[in-house]
C-alpha atoms as a PDB file:
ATOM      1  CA  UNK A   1      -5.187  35.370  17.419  1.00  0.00           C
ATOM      2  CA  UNK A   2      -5.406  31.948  18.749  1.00  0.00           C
ATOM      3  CA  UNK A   3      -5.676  33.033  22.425  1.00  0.00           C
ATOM      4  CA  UNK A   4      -8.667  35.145  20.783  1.00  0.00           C
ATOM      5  CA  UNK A   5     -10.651  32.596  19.404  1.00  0.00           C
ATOM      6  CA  UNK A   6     -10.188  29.906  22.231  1.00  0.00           C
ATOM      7  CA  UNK A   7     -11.532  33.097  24.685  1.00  0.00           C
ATOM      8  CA  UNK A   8     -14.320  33.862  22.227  1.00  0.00           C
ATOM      9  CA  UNK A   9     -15.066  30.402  21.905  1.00  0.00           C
ATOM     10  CA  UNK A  10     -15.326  29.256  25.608  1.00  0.00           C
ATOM     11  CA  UNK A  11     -17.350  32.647  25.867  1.00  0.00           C
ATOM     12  CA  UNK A  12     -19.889  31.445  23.389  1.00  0.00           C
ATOM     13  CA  UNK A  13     -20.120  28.008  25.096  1.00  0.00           C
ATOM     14  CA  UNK A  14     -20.704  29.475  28.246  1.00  0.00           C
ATOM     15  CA  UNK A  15     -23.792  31.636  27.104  1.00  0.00           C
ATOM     16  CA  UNK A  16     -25.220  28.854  25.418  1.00  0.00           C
ATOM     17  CA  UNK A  17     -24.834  26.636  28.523  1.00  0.00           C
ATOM     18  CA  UNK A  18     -26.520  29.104  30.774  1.00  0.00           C
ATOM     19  CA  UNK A  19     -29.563  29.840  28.695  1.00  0.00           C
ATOM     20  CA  UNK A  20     -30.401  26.379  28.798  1.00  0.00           C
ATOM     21  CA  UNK A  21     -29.624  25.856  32.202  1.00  0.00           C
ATOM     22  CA  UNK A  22     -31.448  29.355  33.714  1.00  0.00           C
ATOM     23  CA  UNK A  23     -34.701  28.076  31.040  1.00  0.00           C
ATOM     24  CA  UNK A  24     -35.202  24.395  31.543  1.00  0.00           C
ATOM     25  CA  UNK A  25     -33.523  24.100  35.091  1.00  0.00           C
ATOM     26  CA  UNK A  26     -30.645  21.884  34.256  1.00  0.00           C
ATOM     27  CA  UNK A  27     -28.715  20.255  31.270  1.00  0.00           C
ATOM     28  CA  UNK A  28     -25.905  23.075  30.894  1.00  0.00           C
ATOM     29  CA  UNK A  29     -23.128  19.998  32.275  1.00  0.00           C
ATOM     30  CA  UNK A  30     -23.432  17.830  29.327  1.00  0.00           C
ATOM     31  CA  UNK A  31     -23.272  21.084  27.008  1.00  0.00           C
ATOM     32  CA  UNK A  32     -20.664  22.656  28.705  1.00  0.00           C
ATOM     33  CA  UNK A  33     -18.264  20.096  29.600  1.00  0.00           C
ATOM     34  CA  UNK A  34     -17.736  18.295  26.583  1.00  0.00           C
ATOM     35  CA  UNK A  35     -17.701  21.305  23.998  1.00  0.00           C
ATOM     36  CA  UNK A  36     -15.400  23.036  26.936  1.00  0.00           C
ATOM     37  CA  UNK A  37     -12.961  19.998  26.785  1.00  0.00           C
ATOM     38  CA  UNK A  38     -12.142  20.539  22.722  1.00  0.00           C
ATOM     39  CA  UNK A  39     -10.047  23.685  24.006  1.00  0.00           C
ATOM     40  CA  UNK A  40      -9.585  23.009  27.897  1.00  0.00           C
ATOM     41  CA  UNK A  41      -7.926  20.279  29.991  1.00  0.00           C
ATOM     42  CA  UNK A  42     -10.701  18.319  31.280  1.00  0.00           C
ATOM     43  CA  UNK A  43      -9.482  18.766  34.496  1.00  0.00           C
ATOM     44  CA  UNK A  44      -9.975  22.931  34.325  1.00  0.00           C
ATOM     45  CA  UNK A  45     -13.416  21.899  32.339  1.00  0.00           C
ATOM     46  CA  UNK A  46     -15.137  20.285  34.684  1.00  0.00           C
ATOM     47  CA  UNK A  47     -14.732  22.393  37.904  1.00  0.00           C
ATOM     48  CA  UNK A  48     -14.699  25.300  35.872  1.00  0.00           C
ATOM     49  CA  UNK A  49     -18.660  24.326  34.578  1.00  0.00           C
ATOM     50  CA  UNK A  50     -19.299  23.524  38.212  1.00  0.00           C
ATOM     51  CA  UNK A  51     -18.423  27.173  39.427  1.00  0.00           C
ATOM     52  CA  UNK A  52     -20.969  28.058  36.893  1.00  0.00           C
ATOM     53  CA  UNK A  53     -23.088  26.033  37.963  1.00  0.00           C
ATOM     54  CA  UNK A  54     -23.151  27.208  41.358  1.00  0.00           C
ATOM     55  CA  UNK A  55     -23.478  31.135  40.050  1.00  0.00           C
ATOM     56  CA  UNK A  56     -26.605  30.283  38.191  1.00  0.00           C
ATOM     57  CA  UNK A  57     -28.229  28.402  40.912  1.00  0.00           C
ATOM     58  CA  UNK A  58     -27.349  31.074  43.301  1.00  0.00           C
ATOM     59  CA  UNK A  59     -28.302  33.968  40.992  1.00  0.00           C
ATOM     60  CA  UNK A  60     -32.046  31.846  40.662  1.00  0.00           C
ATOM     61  CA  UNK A  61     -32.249  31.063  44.074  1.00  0.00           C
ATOM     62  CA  UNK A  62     -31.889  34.886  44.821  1.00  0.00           C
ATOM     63  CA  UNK A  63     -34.721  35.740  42.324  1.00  0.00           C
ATOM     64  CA  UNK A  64     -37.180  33.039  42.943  1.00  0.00           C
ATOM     65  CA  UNK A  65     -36.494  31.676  46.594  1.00  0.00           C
ATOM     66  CA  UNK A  66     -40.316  31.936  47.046  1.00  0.00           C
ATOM     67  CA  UNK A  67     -41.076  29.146  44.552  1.00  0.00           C
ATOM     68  CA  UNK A  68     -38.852  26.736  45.568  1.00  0.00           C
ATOM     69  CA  UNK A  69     -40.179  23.600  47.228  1.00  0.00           C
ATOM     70  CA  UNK A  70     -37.854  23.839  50.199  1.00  0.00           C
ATOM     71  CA  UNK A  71     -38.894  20.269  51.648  1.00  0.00           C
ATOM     72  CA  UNK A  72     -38.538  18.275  48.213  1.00  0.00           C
ATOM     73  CA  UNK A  73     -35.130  20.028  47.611  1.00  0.00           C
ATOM     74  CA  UNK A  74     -33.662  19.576  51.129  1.00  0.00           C
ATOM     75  CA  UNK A  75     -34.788  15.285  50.951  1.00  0.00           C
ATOM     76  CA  UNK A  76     -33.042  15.466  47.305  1.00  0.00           C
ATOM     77  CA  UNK A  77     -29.991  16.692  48.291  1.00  0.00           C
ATOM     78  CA  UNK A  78     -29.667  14.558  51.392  1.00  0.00           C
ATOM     79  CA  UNK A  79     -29.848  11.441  49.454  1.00  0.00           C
ATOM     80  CA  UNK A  80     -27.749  12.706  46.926  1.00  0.00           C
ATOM     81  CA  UNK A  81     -25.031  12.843  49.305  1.00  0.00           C
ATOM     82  CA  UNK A  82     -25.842   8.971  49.789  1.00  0.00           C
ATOM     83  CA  UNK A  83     -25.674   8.068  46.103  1.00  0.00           C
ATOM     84  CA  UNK A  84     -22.501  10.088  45.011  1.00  0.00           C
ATOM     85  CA  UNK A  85     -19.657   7.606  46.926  1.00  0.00           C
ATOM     86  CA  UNK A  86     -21.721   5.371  44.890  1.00  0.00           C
ATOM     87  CA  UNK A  87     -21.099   6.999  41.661  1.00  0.00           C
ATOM     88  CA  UNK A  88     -17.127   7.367  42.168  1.00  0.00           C
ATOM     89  CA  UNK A  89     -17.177   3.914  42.267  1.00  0.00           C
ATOM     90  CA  UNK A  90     -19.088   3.353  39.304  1.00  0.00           C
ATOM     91  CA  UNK A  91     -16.737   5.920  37.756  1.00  0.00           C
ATOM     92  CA  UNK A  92     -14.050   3.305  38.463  1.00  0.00           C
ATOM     93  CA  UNK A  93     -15.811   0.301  37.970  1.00  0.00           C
ATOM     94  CA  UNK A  94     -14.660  -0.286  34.386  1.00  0.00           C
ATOM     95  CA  UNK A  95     -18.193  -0.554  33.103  1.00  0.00           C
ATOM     96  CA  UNK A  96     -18.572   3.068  31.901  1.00  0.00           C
ATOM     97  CA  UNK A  97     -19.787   1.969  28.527  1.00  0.00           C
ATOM     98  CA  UNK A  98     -22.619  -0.583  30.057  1.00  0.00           C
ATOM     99  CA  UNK A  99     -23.527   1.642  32.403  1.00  0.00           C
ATOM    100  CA  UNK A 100     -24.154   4.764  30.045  1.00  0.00           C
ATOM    101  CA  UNK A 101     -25.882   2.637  27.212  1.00  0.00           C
ATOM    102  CA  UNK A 102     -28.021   1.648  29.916  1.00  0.00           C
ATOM    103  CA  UNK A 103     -28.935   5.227  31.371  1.00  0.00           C
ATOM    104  CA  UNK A 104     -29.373   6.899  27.579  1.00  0.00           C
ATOM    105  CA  UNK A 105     -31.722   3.951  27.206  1.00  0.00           C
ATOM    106  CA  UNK A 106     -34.129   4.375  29.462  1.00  0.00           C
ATOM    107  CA  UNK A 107     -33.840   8.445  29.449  1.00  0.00           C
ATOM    108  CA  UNK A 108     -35.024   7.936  25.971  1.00  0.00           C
ATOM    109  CA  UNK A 109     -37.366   5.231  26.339  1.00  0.00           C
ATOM    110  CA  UNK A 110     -39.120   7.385  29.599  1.00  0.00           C
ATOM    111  CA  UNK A 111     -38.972  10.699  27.706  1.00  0.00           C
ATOM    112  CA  UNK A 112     -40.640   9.380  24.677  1.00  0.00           C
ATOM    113  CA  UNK A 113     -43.002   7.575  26.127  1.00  0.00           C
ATOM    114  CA  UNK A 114     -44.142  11.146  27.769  1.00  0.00           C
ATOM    115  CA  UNK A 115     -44.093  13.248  24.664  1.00  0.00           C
ATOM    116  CA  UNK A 116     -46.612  10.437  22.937  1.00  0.00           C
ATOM    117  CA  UNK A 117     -49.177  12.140  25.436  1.00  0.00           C
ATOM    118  CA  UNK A 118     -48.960   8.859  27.793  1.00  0.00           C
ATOM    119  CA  UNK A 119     -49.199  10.860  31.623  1.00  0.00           C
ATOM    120  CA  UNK A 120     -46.708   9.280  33.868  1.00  0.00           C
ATOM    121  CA  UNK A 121     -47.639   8.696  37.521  1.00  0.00           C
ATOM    122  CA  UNK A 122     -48.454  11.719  39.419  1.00  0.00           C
ATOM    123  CA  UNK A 123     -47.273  12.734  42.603  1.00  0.00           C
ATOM    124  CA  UNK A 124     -49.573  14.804  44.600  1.00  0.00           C
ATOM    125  CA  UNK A 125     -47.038  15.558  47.326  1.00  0.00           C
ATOM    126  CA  UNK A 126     -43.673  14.373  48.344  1.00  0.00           C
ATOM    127  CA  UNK A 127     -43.720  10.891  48.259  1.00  0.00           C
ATOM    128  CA  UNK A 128     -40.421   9.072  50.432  1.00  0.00           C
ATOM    129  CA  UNK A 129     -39.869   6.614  48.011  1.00  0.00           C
ATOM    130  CA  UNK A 130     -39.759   8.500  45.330  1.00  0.00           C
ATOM    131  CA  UNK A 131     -37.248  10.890  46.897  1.00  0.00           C
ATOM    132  CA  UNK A 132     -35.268   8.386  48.074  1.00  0.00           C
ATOM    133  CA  UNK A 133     -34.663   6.859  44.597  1.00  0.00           C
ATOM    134  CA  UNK A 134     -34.537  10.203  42.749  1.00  0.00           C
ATOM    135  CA  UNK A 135     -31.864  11.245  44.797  1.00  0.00           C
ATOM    136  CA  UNK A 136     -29.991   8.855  44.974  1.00  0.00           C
ATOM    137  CA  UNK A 137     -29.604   8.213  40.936  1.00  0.00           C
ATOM    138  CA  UNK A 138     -28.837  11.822  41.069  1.00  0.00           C
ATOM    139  CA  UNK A 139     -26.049  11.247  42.977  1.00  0.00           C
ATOM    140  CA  UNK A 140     -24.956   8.279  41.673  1.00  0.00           C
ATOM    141  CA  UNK A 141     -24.919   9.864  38.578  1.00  0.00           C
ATOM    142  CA  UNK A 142     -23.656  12.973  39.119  1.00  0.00           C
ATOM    143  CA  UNK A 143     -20.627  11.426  41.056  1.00  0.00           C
ATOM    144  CA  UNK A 144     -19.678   9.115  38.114  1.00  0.00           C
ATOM    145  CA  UNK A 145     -20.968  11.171  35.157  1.00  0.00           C
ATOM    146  CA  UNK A 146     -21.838  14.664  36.214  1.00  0.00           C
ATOM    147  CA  UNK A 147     -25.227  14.334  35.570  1.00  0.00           C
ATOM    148  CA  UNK A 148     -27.638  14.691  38.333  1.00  0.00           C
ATOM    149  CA  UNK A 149     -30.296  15.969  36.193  1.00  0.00           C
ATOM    150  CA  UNK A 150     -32.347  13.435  34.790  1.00  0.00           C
ATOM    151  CA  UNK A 151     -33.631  11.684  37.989  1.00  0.00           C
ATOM    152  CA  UNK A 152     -34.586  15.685  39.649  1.00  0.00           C
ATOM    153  CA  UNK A 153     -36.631  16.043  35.902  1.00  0.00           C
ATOM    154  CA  UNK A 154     -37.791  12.774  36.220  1.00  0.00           C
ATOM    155  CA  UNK A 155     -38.652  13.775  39.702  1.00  0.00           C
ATOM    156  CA  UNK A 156     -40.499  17.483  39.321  1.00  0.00           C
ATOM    157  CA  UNK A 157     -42.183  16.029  35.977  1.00  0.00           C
ATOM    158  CA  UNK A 158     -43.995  13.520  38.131  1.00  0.00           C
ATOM    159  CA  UNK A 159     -45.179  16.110  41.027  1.00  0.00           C
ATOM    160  CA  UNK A 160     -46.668  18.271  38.039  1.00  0.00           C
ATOM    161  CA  UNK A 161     -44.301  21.467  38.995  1.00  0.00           C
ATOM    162  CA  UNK A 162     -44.589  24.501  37.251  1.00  0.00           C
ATOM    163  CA  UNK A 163     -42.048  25.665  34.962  1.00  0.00           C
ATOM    164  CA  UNK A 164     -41.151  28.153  37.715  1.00  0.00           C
ATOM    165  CA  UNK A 165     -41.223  25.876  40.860  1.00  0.00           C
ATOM    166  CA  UNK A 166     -39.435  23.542  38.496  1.00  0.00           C
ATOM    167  CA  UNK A 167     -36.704  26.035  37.781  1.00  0.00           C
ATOM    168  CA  UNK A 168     -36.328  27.237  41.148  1.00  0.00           C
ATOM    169  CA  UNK A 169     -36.672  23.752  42.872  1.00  0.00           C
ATOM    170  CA  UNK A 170     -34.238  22.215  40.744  1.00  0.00           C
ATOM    171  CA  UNK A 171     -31.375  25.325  41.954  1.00  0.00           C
ATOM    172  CA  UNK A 172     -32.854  24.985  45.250  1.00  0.00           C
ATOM    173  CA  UNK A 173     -31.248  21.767  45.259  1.00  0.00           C
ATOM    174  CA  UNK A 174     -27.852  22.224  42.315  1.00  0.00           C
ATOM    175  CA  UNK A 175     -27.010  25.351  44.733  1.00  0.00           C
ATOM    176  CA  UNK A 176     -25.679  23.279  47.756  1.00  0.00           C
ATOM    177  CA  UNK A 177     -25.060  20.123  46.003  1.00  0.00           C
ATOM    178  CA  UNK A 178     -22.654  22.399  43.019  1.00  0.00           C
ATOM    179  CA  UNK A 179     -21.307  23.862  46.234  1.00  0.00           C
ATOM    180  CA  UNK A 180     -19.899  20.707  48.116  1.00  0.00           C
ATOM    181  CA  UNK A 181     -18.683  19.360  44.475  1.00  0.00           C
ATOM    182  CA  UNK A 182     -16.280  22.698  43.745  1.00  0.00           C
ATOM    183  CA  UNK A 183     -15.202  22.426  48.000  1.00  0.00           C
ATOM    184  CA  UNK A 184     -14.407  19.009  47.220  1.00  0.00           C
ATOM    185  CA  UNK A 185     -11.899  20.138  44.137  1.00  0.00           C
ATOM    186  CA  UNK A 186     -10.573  23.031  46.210  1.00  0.00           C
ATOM    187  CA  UNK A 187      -9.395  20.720  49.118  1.00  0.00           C
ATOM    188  CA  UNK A 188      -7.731  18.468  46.521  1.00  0.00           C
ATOM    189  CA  UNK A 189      -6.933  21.359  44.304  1.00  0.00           C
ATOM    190  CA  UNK A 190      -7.981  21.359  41.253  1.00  0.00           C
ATOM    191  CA  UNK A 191      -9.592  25.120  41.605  1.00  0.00           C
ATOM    192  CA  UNK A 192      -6.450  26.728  40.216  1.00  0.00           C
ATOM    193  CA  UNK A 193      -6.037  30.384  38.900  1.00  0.00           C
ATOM    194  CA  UNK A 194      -6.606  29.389  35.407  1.00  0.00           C
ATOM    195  CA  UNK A 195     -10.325  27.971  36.149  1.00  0.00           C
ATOM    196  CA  UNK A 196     -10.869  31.471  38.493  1.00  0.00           C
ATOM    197  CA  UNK A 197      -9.721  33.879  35.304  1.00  0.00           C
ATOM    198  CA  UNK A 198     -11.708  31.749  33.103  1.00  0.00           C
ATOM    199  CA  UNK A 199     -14.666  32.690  35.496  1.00  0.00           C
ATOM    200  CA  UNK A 200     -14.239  35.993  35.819  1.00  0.00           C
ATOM    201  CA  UNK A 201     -13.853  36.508  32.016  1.00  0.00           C
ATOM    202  CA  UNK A 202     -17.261  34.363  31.765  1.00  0.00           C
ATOM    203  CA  UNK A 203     -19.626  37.000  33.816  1.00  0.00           C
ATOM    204  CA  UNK A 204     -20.291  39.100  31.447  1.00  0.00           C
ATOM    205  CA  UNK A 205     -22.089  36.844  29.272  1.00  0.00           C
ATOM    206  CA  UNK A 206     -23.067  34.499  32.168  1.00  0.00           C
ATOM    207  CA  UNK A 207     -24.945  36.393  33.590  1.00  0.00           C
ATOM    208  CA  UNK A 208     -27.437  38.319  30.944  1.00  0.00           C
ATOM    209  CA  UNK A 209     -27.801  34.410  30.098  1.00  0.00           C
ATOM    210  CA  UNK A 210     -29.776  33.698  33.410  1.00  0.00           C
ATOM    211  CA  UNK A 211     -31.919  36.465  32.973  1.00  0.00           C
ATOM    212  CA  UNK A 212     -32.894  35.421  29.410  1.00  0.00           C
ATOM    213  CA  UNK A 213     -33.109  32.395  30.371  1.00  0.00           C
ATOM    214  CA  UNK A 214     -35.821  33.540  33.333  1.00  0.00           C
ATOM    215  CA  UNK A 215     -38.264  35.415  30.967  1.00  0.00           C
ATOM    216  CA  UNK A 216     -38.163  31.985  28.624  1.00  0.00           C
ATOM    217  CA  UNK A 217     -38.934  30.215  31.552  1.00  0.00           C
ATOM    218  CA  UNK A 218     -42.016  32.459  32.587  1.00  0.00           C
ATOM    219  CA  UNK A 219     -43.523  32.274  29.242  1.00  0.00           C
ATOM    220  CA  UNK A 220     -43.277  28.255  29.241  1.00  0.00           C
ATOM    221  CA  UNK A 221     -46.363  27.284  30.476  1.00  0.00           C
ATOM    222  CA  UNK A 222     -47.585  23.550  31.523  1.00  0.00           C
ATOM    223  CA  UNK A 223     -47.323  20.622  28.969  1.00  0.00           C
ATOM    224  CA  UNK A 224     -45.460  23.236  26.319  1.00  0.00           C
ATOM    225  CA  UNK A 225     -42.862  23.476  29.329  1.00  0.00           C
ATOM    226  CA  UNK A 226     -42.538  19.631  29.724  1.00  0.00           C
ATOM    227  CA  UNK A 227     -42.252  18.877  26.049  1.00  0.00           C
ATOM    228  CA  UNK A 228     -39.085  20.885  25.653  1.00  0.00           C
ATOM    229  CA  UNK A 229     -37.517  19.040  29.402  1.00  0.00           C
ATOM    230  CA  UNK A 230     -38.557  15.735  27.556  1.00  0.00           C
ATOM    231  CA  UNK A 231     -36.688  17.079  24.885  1.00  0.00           C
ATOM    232  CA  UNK A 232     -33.607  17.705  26.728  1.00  0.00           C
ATOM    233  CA  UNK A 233     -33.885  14.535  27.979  1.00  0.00           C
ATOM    234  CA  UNK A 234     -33.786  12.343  25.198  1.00  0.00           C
ATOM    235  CA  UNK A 235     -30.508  14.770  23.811  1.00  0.00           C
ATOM    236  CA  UNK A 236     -28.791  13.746  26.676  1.00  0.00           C
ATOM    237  CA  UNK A 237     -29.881   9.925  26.405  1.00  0.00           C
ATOM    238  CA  UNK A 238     -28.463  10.258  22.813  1.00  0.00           C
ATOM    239  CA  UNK A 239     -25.517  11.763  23.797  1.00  0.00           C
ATOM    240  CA  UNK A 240     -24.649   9.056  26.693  1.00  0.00           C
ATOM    241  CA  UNK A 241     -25.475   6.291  24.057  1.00  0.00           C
ATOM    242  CA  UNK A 242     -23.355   7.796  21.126  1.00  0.00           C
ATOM    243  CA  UNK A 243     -20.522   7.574  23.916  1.00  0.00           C
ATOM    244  CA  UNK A 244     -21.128   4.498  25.102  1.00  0.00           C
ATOM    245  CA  UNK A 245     -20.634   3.167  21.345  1.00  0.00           C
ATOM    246  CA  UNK A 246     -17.463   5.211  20.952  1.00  0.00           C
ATOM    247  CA  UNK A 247     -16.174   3.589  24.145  1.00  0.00           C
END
C-alpha cells in the first residue's frame, strides 16, 4: 500500500509539473524537485526532474521547431555554459541563504512591477548584451539552484515573444542545456536504474501533460500570456525567499 501511494504520488507530481512546464515554458524544476524530495532521495529527484525535463523540451521542440528563435536560443545556451561553473561555486560558497533572498527579491520586485501595467524595456531584436547577461544568470543559476528560468522569462518578456515563440524558444534552449546536465550525472553516475523505472512509469501521464499543456498555451494570447509568466515568477521569488528564511 505504501509502495502505492509513493507511485501514485510521484505520478501526480509529475503531471502537475509538466502542465506547467509544456503551458508557460518553464517552472516545472522548482515544482517538481522539492515536492519529489518528500518521498525521493534528492539525489534520484533531481536528475530524475531533469530527464523530464529533457522529454518535454524534446517532445515541444518536435511540435513547434518552426517557432523557435533559433539565433536567441543558440547565444542563450552558449553563455549558459559560461555561467554554470559559476553557479557550482556559488552552490559551495556558503552564502546560499544571501544569495536566494537576494534572487526572490528582485524576481518579485521585477515581476510586480510588470503586472502594475509598467512596460519594461523592449527588445526589438537580439540585443548582445542582453544575451550575454540573460544567459549567464541562467547558468549561474541553474548550476547552483536549478533554476535557469527566470533570466530566459526575463529575457523573451522583454523581446515581446508570443506565447508560442516563447514556449518553443524557451525548449529550444532547456533541450540541449537539460541534455548536457543529465550527461554530466551519467558520467558521475547518479542516472541509476531507480531514476530510469521512475521514468518509464512517468510517460504515461507525462506525456498527455505536454499536449494539454500546448492547447493552454495556444489559447494564451499577449499580455493575458505574460500576466500568468509574471505570476510564476513571483511564486518562485516567494519560494526562494521562504527558503532563504528557513536556512
Amino acid at each position: 500500500m505504501i509502495a502505492d501511494f509513493i507511485t501514485i504520488y510521484i505520478l501526480a507530481v509529475v503531471f502537475i509539473a509538466t502542465l506547467i512546464r509544456s503551458t508557460i515554458g518553464f517552472g516545472e524544476s522548482l515544482v517538481a524537485v522539492p515536492l519529489l524530495a518528500l518521498r525521493l532521495p534528492l539525489e534520484i529527484a533531481v536528475p530524475f526532474s531533469v530527464l523530464l525535463s529533457v522529454t518535454v523540451a524534446g517532445i515541444v521542440v518536435v511540435q513547434d521547431w518552426k517557432k523557435i528563435h533559433v539565433q536567441s536560443a543558440g547565444w542563450l545556451v552558449l553563455f549558459t555554459l559560461l555561467g554554470i561553473p559559476l553557479g557550482l561555486l556559488l552552490l559551495t560558497s556558503g552564502n546560499d541563504s544571501i544569495v536566494k533572498a537576494g534572487l526572490g527579491t528582485i524576481i518579485i520586485a521585477f515581476s510586480v512591477y510588470s503586472l502594475t501595467g509598467r512596460r519594461i524595456k523592449e527588445l526589438t531584436s537580439d540585443n548582445g548584451i542582453w544575451l550575454f547577461g540573460c544567459g549567464l544568470l541562467a547558468g549561474i543559476f541553474g548550476g547552483a539552484y536549478g533554476l535557469n528560468g527566470p533570466p530566459l522569462a526575463l529575457y523573451g518578456s522583454m523581446r515581446r515573444w508570443s506565447a508560442q515563440h516563447f514556449r518553443a524558444t524557451l525548449q529550444g534552449y532547456f533541450l540541449p542545456a537539460s541534455f548536457i546536465g543529465m550527461l554530466g550525472y551519467w558520467l558521475k553516475g547518479l542516472w541509476t536504474s531507480e531514476i530510469t523505472h521512475y521514468y518509464l512509469l512517468s510517460l504515461p501521464v507525462m506525456i498527455p501533460a505536454i499536449f494539454l499543456g500546448r492547447v493552454i498555451n495556444h489559447r494564451l494570447k499577449g499580455e493575458k500570456f505574460f500576466h500568468y509568466v509574471y505570476v510564476g515568477l513571483i511564486g518562485i521569488g516567494a519560494v526562494l525567499l521562504v527558503q532563504a528564511v528557513r536556512n
